[in-house]
Protein backbone atom coordinates (compact mmCIF):
# COMPACT_ATOMS: atom_id res chain seq x y z
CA UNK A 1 53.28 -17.71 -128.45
CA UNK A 2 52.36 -20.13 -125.86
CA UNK A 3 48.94 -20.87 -124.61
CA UNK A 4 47.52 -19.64 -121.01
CA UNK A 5 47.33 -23.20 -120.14
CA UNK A 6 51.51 -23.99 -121.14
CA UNK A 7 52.26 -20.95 -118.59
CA UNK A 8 54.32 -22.19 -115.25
CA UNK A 9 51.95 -21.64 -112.52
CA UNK A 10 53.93 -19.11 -111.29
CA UNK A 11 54.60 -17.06 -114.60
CA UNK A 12 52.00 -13.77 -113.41
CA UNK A 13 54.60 -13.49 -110.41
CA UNK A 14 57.85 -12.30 -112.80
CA UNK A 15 55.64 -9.61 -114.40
CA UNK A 16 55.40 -6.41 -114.47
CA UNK A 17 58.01 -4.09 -112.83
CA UNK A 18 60.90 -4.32 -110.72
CA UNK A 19 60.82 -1.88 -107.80
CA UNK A 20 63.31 -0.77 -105.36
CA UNK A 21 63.53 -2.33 -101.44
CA UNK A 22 61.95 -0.24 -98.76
CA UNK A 23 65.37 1.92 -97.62
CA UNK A 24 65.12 2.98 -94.01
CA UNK A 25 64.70 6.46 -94.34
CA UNK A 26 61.50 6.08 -96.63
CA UNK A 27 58.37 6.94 -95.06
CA UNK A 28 56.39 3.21 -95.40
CA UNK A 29 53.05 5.08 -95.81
CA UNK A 30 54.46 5.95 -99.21
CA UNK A 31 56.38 3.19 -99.95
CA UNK A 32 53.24 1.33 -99.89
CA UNK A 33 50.93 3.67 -101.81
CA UNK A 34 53.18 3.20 -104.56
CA UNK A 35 53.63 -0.66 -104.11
CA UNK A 36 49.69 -0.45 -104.34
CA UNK A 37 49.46 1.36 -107.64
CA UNK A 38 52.03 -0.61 -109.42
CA UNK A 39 49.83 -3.96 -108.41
CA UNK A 40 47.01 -1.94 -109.70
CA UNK A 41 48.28 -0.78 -112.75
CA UNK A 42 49.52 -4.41 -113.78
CA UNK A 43 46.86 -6.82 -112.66
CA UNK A 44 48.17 -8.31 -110.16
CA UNK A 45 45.68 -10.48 -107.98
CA UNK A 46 45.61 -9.06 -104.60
CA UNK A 47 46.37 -12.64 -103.61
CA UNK A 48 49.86 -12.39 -104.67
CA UNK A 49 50.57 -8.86 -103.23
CA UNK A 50 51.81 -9.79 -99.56
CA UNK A 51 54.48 -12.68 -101.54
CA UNK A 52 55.16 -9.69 -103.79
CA UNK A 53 55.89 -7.12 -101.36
CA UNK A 54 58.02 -9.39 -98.69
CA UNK A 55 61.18 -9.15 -100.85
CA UNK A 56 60.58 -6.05 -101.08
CA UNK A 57 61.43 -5.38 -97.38
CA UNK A 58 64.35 -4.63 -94.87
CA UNK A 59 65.10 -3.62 -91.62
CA UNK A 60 62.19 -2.90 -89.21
CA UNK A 61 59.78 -3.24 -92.03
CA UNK A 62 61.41 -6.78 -92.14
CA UNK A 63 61.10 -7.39 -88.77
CA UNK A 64 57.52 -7.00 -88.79
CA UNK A 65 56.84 -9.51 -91.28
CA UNK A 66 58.94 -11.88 -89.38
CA UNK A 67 57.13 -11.14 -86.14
CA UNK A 68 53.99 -12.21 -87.63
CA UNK A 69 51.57 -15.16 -87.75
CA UNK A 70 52.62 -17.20 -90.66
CA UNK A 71 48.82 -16.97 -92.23
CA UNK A 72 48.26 -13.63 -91.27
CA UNK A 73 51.76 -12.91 -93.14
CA UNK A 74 50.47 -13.88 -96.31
CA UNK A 75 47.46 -11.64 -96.62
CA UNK A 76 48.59 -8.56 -97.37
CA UNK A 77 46.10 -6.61 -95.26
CA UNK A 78 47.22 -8.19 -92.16
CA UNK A 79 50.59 -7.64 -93.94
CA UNK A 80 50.05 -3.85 -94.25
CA UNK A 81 48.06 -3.45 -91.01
CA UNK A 82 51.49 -4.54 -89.11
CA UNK A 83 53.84 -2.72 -91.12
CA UNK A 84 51.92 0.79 -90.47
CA UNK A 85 51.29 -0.38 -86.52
CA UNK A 86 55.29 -0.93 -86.76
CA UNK A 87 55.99 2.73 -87.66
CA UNK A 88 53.11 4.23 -85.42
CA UNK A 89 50.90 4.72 -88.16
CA UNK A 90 47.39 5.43 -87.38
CA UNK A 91 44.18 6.77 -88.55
CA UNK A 92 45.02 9.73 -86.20
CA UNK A 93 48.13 10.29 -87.93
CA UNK A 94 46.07 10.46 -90.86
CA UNK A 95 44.15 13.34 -89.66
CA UNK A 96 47.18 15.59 -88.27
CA UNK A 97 49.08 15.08 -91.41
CA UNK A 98 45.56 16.21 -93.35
CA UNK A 99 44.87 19.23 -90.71
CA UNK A 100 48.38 20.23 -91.05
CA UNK A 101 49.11 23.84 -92.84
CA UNK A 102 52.87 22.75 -93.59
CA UNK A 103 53.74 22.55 -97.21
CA UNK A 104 56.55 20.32 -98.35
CA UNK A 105 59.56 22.30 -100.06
CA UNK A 106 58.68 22.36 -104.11
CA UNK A 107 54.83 20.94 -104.05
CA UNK A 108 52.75 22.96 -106.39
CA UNK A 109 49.22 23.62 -105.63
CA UNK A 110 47.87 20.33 -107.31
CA UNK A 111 50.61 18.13 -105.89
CA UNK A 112 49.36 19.71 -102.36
CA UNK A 113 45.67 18.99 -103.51
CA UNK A 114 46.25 15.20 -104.15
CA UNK A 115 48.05 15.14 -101.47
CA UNK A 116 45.59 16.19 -99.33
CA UNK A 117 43.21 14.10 -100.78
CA UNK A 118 44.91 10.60 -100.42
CA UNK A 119 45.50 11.75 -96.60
CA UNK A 120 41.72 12.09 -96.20
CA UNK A 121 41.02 8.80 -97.92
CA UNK A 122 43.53 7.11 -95.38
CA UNK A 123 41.97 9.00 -92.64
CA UNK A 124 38.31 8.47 -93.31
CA UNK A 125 38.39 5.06 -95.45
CA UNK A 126 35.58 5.80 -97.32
CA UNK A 127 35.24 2.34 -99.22
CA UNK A 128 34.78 0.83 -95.25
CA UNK A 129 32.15 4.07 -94.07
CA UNK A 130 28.61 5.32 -94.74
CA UNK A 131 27.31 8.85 -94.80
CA UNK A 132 26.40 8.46 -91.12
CA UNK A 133 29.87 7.27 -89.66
CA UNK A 134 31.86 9.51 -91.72
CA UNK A 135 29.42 12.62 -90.11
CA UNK A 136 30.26 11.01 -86.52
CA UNK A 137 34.04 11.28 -87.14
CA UNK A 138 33.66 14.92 -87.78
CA UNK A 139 31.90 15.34 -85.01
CA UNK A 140 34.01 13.20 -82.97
CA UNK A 141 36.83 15.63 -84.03
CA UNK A 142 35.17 18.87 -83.10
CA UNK A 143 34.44 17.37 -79.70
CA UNK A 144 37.60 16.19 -79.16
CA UNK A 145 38.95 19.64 -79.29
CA UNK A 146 36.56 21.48 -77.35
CA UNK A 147 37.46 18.85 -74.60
CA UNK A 148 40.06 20.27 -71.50
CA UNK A 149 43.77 18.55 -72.04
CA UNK A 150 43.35 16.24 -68.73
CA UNK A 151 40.15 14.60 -70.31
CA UNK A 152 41.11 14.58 -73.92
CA UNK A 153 44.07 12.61 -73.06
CA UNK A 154 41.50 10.39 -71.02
CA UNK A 155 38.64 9.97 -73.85
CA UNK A 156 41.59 9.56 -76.53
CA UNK A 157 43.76 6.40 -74.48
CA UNK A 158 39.66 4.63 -74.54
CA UNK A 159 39.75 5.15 -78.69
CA UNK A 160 36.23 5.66 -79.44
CA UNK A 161 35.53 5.93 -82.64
CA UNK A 162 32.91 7.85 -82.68
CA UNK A 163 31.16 11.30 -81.14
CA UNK A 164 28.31 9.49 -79.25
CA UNK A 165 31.31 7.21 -77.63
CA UNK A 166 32.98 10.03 -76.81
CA UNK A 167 30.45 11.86 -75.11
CA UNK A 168 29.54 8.83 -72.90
CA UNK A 169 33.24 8.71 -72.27
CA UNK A 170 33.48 12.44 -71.14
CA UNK A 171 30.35 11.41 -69.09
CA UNK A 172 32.13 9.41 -67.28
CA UNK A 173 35.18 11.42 -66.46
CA UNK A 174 32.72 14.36 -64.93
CA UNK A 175 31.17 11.66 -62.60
CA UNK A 176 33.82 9.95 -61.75
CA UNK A 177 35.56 13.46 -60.56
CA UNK A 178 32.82 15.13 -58.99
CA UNK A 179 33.90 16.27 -55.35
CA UNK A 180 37.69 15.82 -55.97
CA UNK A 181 39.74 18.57 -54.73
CA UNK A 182 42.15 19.61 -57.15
CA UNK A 183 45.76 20.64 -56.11
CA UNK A 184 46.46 24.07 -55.18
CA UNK A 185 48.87 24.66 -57.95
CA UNK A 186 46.69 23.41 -60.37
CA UNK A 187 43.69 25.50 -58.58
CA UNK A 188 45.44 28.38 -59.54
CA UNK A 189 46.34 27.61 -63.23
CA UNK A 190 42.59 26.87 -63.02
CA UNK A 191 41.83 30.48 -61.61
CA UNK A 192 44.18 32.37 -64.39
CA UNK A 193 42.58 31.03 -67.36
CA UNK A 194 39.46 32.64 -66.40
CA UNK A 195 37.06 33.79 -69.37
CA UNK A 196 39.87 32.53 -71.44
CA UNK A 197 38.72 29.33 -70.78
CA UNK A 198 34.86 30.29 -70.88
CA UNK A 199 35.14 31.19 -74.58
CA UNK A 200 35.55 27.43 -75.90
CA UNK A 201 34.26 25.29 -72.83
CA UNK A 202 30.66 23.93 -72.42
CA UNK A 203 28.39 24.89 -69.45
CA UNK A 204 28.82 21.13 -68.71
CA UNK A 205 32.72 21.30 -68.54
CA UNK A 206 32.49 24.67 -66.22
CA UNK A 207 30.45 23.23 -64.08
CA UNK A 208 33.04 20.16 -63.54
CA UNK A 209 35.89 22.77 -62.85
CA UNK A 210 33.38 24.28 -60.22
CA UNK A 211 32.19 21.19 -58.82
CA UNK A 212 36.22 20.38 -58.41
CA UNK A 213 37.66 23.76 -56.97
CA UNK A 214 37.06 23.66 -53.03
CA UNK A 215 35.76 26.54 -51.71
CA UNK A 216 37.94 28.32 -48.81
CA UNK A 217 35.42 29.02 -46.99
CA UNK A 218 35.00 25.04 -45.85
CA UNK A 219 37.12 22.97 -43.28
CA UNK A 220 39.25 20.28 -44.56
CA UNK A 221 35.99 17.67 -44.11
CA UNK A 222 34.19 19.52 -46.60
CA UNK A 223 31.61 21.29 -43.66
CA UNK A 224 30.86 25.04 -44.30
CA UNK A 225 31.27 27.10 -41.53
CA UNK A 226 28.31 28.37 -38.63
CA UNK A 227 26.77 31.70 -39.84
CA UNK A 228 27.45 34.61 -37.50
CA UNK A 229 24.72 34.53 -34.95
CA UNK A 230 22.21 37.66 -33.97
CA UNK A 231 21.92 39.70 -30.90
CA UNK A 232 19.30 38.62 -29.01
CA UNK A 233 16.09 39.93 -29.04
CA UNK A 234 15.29 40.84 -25.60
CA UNK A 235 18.28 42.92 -25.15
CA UNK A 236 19.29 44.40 -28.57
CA UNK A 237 21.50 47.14 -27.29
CA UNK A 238 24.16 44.99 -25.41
CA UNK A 239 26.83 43.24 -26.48
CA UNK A 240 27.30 39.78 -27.31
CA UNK A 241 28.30 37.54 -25.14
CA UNK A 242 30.59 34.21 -25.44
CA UNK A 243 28.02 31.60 -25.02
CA UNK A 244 25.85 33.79 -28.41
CA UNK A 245 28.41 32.65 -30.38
CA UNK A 246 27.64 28.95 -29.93
């Protein structure tokens, strides 16, 4: 048997495994979980896994690598970070896919349970977090949701990636739409969610829709209009005239 040393340099490359190209209708999540556990399982030096996984690759998975820097293209971190960011792959999709009730056709109750688990790992990345920023992604969740559709779409398209950022975000929204006047149509979608919307929103939040509705009661400049005015004292028993109305 030949020494270590008589190896070809390249010898750990033909080892291990041959495993199929990427196919088009594969979900590249998987495809790579798998690439990832057959590196693991043999040995092989993370160093090698990008030049292990490019043959591997075809159509727009293929494209991505080509698209790249040529360094960045032979770390396979970078390497993975583009192929996910070419299929819209995301922390966030992550989290739907692990929030999700749907059960795939045929997964038993264990399959469902690692499932579920390698979605949260993906989601959270616990080997990047602490304690701490794992809590604020929960919490950045939860406030995400209790957040009206207009500003979750705003606080979401600013990423923050955590609650505290969030809440500054949301801060900023309010203040930035105090005094607006909404449109009428959307006044009245306003005005038929009523308690429903009460239920799940924060005072805070309420007190944006109020600060945002118009009242009809005020001209188009925003000035309210003159109170009624009083009889006059010295003659309570007639009635008004024109100029008591001024």
């Amino acid at each position: 048997m030949p020494s270590r040393d008589s190896l070809p340099p390249d010898h750990h490359l033909r080892q291990g495994p041959k495993m199929l190209p990427f196919q088009q209708s594969e979900d590249i999540d998987n495809f790579l979980v798998r690439f990832e556990r057959i590196a693991r399982t043999w040995g092989w030096p993370q160093s090698d896994w990008a030049c292990r996984l490019v043959p591997l690759l075809t159509g727009k998975a293929l494209d991505a690598y080509s698209a790249m820097e040529e360094d960045a293209s032979n770390v396979y971190t970078d390497l993975k970070e583009a192929l996910l960011a070419k299929f819209d792959i995301s922390p966030e999709t992550y989290r739907l896919q692990f929030r999700s009730t749907y059960i795939p056709p045929g997964e038993s109750p264990k399959e469902t349970y690692n499932r579920l688990k390698g979605l949260y790992r993906r989601w959270i990345k616990l080997e990047q977090r602490s304690k701490e920023d794992i809590a604020e992604l929960f919490i950045l969740e939860q406030m995400l949701r209790m957040l009206l559709n207009e500003m979750k779409t705003w606080v979401k398209e600013h990423e923050p990636e955590d609650g505290l950022t969030a809440a500054k975000l949301a801060g900023q929204y309010v203040n930035a739409r105090k005094g607006l006047r909404m449109p009428r149509q959307q006044n009245n979608r306003v005005a038929a969610q009523g308690s429903a919307d009460l239920s799940h929103q924060s005072r805070w939040l309420q007190h944006l829709r109020e600060q945002q509705t118009v009242p009809e009661t005020e001209s188009s400049e925003g000035s309210h209009l003159l109170p009624l005015p009083t009889a006059r004292a010295s003659s309570p028993s007639l009635p008004l005239e024109t100029e008591d109305l001024v």
